[in-house]
C-alpha atoms as a PDB file:
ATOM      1  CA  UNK A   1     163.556 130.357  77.268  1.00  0.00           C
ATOM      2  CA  UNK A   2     165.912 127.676  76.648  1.00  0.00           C
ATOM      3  CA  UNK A   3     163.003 125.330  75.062  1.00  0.00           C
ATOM      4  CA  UNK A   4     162.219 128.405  72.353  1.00  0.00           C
ATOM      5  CA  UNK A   5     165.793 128.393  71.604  1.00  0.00           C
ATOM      6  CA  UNK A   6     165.952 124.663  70.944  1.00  0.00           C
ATOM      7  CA  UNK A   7     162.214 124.996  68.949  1.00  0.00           C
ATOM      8  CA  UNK A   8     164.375 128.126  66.632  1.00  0.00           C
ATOM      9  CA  UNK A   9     167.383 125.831  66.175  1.00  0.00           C
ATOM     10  CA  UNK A  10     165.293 122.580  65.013  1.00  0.00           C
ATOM     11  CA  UNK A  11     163.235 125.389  62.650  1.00  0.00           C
ATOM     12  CA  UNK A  12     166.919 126.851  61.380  1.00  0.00           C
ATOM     13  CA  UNK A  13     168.173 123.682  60.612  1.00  0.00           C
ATOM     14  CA  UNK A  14     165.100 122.123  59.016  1.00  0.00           C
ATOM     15  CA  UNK A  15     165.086 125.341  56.887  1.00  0.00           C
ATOM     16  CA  UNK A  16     168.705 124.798  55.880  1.00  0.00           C
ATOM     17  CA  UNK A  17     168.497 121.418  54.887  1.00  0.00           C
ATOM     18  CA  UNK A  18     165.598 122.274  52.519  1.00  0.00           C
ATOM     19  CA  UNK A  19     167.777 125.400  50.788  1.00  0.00           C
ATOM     20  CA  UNK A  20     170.626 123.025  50.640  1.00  0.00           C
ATOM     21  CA  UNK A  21     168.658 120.132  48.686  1.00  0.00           C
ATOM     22  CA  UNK A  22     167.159 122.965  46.510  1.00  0.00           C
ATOM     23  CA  UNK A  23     170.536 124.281  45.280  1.00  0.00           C
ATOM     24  CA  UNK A  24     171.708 123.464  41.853  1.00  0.00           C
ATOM     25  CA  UNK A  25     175.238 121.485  42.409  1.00  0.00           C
ATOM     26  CA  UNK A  26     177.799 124.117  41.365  1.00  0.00           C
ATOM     27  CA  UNK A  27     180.566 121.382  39.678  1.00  0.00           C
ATOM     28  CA  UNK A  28     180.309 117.793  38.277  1.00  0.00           C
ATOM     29  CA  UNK A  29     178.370 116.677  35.160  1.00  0.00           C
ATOM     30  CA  UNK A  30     175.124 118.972  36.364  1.00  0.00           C
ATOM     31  CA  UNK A  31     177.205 121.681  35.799  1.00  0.00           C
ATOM     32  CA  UNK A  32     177.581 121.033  31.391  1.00  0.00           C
ATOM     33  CA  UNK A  33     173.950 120.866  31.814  1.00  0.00           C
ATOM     34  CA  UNK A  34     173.239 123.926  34.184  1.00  0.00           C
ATOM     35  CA  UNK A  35     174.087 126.847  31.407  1.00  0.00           C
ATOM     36  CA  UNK A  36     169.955 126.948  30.556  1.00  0.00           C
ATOM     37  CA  UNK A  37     169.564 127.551  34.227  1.00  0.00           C
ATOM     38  CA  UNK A  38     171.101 131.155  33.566  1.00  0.00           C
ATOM     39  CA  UNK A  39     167.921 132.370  31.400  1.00  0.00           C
ATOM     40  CA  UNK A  40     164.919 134.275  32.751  1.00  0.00           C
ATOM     41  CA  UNK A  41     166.256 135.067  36.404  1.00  0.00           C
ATOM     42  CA  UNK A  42     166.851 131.545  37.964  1.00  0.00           C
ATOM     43  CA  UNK A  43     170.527 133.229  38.843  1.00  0.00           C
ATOM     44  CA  UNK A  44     169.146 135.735  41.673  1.00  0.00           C
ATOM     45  CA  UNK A  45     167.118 132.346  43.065  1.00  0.00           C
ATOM     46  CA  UNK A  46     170.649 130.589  43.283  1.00  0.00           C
ATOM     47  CA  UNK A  47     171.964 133.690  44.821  1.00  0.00           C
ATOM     48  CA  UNK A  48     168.700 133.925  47.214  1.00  0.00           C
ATOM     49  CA  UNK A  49     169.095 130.823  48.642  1.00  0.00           C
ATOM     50  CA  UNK A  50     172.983 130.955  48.620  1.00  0.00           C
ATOM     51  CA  UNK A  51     172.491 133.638  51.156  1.00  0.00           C
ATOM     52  CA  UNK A  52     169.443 131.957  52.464  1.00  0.00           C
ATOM     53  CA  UNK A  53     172.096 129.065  53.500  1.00  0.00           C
ATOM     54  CA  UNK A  54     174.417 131.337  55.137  1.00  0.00           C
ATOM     55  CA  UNK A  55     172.106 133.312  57.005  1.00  0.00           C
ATOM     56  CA  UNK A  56     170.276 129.688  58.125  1.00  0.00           C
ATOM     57  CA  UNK A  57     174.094 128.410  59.421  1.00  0.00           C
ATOM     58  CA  UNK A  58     174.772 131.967  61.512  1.00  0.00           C
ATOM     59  CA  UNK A  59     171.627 131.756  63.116  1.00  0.00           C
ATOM     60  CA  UNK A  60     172.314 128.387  63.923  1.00  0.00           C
ATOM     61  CA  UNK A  61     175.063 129.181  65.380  1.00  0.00           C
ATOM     62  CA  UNK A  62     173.804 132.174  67.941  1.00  0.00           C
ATOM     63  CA  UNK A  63     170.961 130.341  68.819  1.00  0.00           C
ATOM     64  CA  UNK A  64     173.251 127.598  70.171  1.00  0.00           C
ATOM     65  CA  UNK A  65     175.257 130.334  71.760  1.00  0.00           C
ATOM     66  CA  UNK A  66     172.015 131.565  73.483  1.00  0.00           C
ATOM     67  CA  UNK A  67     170.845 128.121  74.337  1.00  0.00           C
ATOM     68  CA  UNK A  68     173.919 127.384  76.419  1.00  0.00           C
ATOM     69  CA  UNK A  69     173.656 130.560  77.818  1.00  0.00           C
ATOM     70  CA  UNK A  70     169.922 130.055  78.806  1.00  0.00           C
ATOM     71  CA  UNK A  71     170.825 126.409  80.386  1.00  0.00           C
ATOM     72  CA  UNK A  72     173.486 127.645  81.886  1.00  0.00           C
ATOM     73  CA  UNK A  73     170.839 130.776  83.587  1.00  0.00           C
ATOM     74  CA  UNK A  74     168.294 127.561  83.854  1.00  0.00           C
ATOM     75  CA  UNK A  75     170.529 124.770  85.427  1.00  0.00           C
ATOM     76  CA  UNK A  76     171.835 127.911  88.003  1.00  0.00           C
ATOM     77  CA  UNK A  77     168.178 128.596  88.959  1.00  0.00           C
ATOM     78  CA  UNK A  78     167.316 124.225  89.436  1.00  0.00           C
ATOM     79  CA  UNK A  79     170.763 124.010  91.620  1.00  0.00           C
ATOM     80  CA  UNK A  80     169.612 126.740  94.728  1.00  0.00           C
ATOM     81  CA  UNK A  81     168.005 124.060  96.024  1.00  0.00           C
ATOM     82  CA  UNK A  82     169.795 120.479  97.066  1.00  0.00           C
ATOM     83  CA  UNK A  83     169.230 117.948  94.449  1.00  0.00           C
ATOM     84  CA  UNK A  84     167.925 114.513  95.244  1.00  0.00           C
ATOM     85  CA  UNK A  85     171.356 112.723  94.679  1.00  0.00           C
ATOM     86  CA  UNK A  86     173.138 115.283  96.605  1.00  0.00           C
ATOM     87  CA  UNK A  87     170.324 114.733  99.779  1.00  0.00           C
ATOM     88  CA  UNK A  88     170.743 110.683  99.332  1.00  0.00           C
ATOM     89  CA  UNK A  89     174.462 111.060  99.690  1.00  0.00           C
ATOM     90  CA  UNK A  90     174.897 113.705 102.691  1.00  0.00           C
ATOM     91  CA  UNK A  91     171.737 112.098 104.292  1.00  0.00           C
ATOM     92  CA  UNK A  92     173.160 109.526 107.044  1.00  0.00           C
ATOM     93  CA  UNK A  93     170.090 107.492 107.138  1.00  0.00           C
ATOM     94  CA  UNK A  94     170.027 106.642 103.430  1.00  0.00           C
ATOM     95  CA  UNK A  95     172.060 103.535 103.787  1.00  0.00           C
ATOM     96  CA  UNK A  96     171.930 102.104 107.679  1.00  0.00           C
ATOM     97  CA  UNK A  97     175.588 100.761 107.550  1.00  0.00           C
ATOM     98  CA  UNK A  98     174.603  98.652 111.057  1.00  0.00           C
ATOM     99  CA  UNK A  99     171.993  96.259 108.635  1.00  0.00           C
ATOM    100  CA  UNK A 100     173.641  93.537 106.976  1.00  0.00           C
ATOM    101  CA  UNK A 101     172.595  91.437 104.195  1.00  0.00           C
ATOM    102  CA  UNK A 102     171.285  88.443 105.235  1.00  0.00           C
ATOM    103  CA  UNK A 103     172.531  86.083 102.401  1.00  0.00           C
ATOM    104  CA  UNK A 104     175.916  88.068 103.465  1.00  0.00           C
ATOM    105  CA  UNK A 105     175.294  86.490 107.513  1.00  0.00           C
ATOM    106  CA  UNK A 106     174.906  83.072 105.919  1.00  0.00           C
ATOM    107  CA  UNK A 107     178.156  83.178 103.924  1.00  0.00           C
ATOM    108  CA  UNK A 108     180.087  84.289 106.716  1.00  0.00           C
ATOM    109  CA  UNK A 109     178.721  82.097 109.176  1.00  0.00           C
ATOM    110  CA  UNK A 110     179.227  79.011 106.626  1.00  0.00           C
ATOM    111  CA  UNK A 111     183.096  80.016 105.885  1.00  0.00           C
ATOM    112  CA  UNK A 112     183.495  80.544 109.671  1.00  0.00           C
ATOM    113  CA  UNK A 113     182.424  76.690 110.471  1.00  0.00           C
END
């Protein structure tokens, strides 16, 4: 579940990106320029994707809410069982403390003579 989350946030935000680039700049010297764009409907497309934007951002934004909640359900699921690090650390055998290095002997035995 998490994984379709992620795939619906990439897809939101790809989405977004394109209504952003396709919006006419609202100030600046497009702007002198942008009174022809007012003829023959092109204002309800600049309204369309205006909302298009906003809708793109707010789903963004509860999909990442219901990502985080699906890792969290995810991660809780992975963590009944011991992990690997958690068995190398609490294991007693992982790291005989009784074998010593044997470049280790030879320093000590050289700075003892």
């Amino acid at each position: 579940m998490y994984i379709l989350f992620i795939v619906l946030i990439v897809i939101a935000s790809v989405l977004m990106i394109l209504a952003v680039l396709a919006q006419s700049p609202k100030s600046g010297m497009a702007a002198n320029f942008g009174a022809s764009n007012q003829v023959m409907g092109v204002r309800q497309t600049t309204d369309f994707l205006e909302k298009f934007t906003w809708t793109m951002a707010i789903s963004i934004v509860v999909l990442s809410f219901a990502a985080t909640i699906a890792m969290s359900s995810h991660t809780r699921s992975q963590s009944k069982g011991d992990n690997l690090i958690e068995q190398v650390m609490n294991s007693e055998s992982a790291i005989p403390s009784a074998v010593a290095l044997p470049a280790a002997e030879e320093a000590a035995t050289e700075s003892a003579e």
